[in-house]
N, C-alpha and C. Protein backbone atom coordinates (compact mmCIF):
# COMPACT_ATOMS: atom_id res chain seq x y z
N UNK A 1 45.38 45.48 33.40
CA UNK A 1 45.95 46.76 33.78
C UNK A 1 45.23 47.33 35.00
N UNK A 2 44.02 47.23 35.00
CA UNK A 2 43.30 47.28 36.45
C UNK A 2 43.59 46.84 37.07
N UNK A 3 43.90 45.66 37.49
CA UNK A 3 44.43 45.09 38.53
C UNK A 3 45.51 45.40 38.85
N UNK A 4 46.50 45.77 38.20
CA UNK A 4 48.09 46.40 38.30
C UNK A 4 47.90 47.73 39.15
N UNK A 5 46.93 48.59 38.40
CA UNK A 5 46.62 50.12 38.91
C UNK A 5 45.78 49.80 40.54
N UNK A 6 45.24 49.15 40.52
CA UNK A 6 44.85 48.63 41.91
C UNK A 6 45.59 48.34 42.87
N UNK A 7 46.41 47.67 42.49
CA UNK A 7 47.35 47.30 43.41
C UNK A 7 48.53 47.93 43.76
N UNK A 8 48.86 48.93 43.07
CA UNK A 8 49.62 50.24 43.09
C UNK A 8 48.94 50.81 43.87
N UNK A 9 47.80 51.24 43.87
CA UNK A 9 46.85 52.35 44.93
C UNK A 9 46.28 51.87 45.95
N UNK A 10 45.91 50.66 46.28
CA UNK A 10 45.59 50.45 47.47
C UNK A 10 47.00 50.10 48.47
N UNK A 11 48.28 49.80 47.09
CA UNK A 11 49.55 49.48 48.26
C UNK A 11 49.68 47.88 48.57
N UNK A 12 48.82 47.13 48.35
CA UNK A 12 48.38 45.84 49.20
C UNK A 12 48.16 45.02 47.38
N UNK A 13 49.05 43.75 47.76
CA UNK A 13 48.51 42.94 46.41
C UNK A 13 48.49 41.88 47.06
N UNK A 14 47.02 41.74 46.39
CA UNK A 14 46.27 40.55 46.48
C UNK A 14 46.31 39.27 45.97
N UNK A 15 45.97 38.21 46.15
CA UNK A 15 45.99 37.03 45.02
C UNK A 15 45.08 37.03 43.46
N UNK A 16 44.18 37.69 44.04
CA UNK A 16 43.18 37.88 42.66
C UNK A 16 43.97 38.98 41.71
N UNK A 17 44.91 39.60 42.05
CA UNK A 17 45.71 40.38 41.22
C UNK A 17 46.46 39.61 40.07
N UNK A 18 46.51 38.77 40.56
CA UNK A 18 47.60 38.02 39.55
C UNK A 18 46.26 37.21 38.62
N UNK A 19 45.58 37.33 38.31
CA UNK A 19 44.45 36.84 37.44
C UNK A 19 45.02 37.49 35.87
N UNK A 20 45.05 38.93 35.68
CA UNK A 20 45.19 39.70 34.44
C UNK A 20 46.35 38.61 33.99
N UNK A 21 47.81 38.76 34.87
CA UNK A 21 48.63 38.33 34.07
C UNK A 21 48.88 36.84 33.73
N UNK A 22 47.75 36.07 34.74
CA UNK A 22 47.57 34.66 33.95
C UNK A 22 47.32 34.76 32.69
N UNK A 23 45.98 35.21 32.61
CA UNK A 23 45.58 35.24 31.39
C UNK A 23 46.35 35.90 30.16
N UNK A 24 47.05 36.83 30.57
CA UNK A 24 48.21 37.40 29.41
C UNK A 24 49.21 36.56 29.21
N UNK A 25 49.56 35.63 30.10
CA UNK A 25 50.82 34.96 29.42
C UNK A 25 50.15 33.39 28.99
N UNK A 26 48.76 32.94 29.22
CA UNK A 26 48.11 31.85 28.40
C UNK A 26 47.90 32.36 27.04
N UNK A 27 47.42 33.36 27.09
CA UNK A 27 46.76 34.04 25.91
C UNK A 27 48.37 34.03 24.93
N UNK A 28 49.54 34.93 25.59
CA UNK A 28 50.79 34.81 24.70
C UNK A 28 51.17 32.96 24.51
N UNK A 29 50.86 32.32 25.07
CA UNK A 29 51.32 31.13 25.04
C UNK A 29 50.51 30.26 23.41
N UNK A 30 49.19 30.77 23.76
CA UNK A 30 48.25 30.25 22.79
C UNK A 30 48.95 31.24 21.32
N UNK A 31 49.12 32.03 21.46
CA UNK A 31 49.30 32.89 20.17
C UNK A 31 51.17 32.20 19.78
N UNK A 32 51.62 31.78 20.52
CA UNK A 32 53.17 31.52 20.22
C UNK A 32 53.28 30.47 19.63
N UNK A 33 51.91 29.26 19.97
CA UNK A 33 52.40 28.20 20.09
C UNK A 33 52.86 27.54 18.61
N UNK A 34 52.36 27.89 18.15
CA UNK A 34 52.79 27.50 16.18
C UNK A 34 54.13 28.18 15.76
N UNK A 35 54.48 29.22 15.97
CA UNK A 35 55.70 29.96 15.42
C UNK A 35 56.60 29.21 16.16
N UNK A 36 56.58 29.31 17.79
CA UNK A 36 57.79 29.53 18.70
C UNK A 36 56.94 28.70 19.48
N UNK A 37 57.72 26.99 19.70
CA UNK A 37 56.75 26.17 20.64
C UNK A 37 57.68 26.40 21.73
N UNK A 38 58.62 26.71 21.17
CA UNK A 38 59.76 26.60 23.37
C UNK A 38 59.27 28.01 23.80
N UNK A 39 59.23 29.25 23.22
CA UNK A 39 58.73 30.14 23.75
C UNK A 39 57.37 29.86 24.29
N UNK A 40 56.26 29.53 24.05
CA UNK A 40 54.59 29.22 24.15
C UNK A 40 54.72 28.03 25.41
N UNK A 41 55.95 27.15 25.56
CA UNK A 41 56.18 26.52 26.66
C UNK A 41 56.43 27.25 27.66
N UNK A 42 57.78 28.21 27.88
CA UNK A 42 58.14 28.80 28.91
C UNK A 42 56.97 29.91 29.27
N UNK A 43 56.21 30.27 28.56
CA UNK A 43 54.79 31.00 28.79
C UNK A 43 54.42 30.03 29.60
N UNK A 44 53.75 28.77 29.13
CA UNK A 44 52.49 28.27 30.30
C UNK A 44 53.34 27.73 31.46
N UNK A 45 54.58 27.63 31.07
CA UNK A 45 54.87 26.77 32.89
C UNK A 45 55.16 28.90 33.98
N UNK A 46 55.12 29.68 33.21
CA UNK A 46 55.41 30.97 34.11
C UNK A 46 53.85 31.07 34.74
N UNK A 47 52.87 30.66 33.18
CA UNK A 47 51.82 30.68 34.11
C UNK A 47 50.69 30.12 35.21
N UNK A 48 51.91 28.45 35.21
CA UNK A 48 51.36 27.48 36.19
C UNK A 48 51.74 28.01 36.93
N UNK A 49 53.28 28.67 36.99
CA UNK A 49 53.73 28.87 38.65
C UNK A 49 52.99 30.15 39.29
N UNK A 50 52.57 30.83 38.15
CA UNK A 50 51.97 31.97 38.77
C UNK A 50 50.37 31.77 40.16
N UNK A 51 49.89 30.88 38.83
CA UNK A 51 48.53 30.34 39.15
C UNK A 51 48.88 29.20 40.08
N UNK A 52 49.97 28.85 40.93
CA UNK A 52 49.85 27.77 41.99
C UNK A 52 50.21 28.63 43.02
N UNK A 53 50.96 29.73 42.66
CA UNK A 53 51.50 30.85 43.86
C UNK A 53 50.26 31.81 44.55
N UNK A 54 49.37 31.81 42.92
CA UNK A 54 48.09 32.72 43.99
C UNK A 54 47.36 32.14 44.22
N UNK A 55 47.18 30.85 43.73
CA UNK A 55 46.41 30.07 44.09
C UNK A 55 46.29 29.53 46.20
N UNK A 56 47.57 29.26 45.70
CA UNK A 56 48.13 28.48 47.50
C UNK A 56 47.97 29.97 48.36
N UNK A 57 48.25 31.10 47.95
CA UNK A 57 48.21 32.03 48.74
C UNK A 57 46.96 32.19 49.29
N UNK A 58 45.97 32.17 47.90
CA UNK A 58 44.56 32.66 48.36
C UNK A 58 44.29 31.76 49.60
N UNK A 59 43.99 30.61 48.92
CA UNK A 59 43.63 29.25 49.70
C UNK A 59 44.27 29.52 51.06
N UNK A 60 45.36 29.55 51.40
CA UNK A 60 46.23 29.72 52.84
C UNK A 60 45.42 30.83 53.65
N UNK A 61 45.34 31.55 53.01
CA UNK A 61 44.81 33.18 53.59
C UNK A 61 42.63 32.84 54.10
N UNK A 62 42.15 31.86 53.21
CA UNK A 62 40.71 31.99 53.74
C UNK A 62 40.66 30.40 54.60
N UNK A 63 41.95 29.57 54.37
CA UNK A 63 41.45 28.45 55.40
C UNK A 63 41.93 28.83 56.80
N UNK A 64 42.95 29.56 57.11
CA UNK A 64 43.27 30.39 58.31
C UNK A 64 42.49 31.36 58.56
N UNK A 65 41.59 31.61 57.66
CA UNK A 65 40.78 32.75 58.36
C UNK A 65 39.44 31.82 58.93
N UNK A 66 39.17 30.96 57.75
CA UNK A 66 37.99 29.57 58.41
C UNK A 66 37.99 28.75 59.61
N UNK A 67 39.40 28.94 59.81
CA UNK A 67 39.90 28.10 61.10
C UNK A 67 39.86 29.10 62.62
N UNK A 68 40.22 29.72 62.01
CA UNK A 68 40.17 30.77 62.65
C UNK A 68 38.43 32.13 63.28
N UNK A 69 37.62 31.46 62.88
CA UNK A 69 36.24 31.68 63.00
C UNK A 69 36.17 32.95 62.21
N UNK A 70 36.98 33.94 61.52
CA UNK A 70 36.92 35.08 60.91
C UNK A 70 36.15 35.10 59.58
N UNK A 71 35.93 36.04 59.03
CA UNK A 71 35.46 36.22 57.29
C UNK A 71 36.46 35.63 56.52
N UNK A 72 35.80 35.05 55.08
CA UNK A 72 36.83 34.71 54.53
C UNK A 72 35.39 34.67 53.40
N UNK A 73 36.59 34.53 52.08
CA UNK A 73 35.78 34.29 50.77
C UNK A 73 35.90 33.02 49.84
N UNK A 74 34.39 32.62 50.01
CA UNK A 74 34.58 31.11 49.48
C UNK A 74 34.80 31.26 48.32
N UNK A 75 35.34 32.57 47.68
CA UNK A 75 36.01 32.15 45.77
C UNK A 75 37.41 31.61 46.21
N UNK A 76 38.15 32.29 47.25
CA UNK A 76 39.28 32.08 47.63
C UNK A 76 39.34 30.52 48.34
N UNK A 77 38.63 30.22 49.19
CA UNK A 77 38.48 28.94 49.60
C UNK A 77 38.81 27.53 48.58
N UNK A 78 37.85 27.97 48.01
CA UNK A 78 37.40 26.99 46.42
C UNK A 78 38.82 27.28 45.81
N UNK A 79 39.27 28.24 45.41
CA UNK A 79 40.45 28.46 44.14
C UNK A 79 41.47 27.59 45.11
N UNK A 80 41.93 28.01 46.37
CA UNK A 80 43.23 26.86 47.39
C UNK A 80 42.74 25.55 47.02
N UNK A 81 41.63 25.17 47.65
CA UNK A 81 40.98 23.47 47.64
C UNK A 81 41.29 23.29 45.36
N UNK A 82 41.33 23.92 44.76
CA UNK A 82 41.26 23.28 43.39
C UNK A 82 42.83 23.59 43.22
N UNK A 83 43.66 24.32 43.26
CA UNK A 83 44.89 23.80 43.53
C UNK A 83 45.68 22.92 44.03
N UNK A 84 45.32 21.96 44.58
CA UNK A 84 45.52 20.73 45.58
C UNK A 84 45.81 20.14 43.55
N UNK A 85 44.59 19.64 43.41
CA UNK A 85 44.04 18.61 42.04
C UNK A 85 45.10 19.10 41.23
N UNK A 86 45.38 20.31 41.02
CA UNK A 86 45.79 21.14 39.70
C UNK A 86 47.40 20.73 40.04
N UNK A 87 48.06 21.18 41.24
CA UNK A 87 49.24 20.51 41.24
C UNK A 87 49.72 18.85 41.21
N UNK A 88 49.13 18.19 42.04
CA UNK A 88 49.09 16.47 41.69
C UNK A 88 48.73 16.22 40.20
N UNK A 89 48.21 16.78 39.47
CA UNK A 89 47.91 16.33 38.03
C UNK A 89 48.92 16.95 37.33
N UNK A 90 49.55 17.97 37.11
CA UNK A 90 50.47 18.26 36.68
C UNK A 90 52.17 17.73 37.06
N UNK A 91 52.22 17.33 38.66
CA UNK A 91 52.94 16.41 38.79
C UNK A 91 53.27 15.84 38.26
N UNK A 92 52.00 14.77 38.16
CA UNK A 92 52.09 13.04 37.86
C UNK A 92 52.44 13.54 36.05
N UNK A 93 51.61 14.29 35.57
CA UNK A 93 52.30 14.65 33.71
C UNK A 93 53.68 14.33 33.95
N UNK A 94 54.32 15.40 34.81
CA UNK A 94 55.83 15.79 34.46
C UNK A 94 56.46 14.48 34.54
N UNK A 95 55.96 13.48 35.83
CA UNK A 95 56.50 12.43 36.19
C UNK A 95 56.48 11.38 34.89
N UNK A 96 55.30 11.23 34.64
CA UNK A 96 55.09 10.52 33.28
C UNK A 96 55.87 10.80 32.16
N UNK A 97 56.01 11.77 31.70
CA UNK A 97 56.99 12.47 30.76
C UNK A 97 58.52 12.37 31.02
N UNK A 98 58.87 12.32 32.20
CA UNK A 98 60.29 11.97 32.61
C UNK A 98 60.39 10.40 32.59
N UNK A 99 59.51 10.26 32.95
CA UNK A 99 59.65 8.50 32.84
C UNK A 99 59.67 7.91 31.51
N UNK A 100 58.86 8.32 30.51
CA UNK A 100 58.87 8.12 28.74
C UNK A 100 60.42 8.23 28.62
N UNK A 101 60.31 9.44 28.71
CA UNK A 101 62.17 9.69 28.10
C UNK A 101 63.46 8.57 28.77
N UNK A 102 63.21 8.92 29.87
CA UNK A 102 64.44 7.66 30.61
C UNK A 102 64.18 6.69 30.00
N UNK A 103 63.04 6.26 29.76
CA UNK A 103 62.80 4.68 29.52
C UNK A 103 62.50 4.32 27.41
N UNK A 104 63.11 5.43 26.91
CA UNK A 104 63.33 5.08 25.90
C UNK A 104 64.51 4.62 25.37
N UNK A 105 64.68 3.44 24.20
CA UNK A 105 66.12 3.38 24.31
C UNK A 105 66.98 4.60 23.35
N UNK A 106 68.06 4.60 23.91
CA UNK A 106 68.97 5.76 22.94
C UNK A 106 69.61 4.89 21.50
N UNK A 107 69.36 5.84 20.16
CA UNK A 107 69.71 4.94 19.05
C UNK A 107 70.97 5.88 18.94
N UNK A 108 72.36 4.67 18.68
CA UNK A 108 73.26 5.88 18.26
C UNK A 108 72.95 6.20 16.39
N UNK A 109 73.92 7.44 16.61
CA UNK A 109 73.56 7.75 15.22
C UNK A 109 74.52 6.86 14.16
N UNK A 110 75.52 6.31 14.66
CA UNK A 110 76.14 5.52 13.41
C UNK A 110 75.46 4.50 13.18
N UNK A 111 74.43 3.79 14.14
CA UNK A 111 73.44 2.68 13.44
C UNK A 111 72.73 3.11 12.42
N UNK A 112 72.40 4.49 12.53
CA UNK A 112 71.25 4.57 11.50
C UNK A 112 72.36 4.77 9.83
N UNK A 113 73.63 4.84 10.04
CA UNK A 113 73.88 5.26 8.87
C UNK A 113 74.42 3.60 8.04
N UNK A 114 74.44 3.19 9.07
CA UNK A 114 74.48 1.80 8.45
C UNK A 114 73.94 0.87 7.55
């Protein structure tokens, strides 16, 4: 909620703003995941995209400022450069996971009643 009220009053939102509501929709994700697993799903992929959006933002914003000979903050630096890893690994999951399924065979159901 600080971060919300912050960013209301200074006018200007930041990437580190979006931190609170990572953690609120992991945290809802973790609490869902036994009752409601498709709900506790659509939680963590809102909060990958969240966390690759501020992520790439931060990152964009201090390697243009690095390049650029200006100030910049190596939390922001570091958080872009570990988004690189975080998206290719989650990739290659999805890829893997799409590939399981295609490559299973389909049983019809009148075999099994056979």
């Amino acid at each position: 909620m600080i971060n919300i009220v912050d960013a209301i009053g200074t006018g200007r939102l930041e990437p580190h703003d979006a931190f609170a509501a990572v953690v609120a929709l992991g945290a809802g994700g973790e609490l869902l995941k036994e009752r409601r697993p498709r709900a506790a799903k659509v939680l963590y992929a809102m909060t990958s995209v969240l966390l690759v959006i501020a992520g790439s933002v931060a990152g964009a914003q201090a390697w243009s400022s690095l390049f650029r000979g200006a100030t910049y903050d190596w939390l922001d630096l570091g958080f872009g450069v570990l988004i690189v890893p975080y998206v290719a690994i989650t990739a290659g999951q999805l890829l893997a996971r799409l590939s399981r399924g295609a490559s299973k065979p389909r049983v019809n159901a009148n075999t099994l009643s056979e």
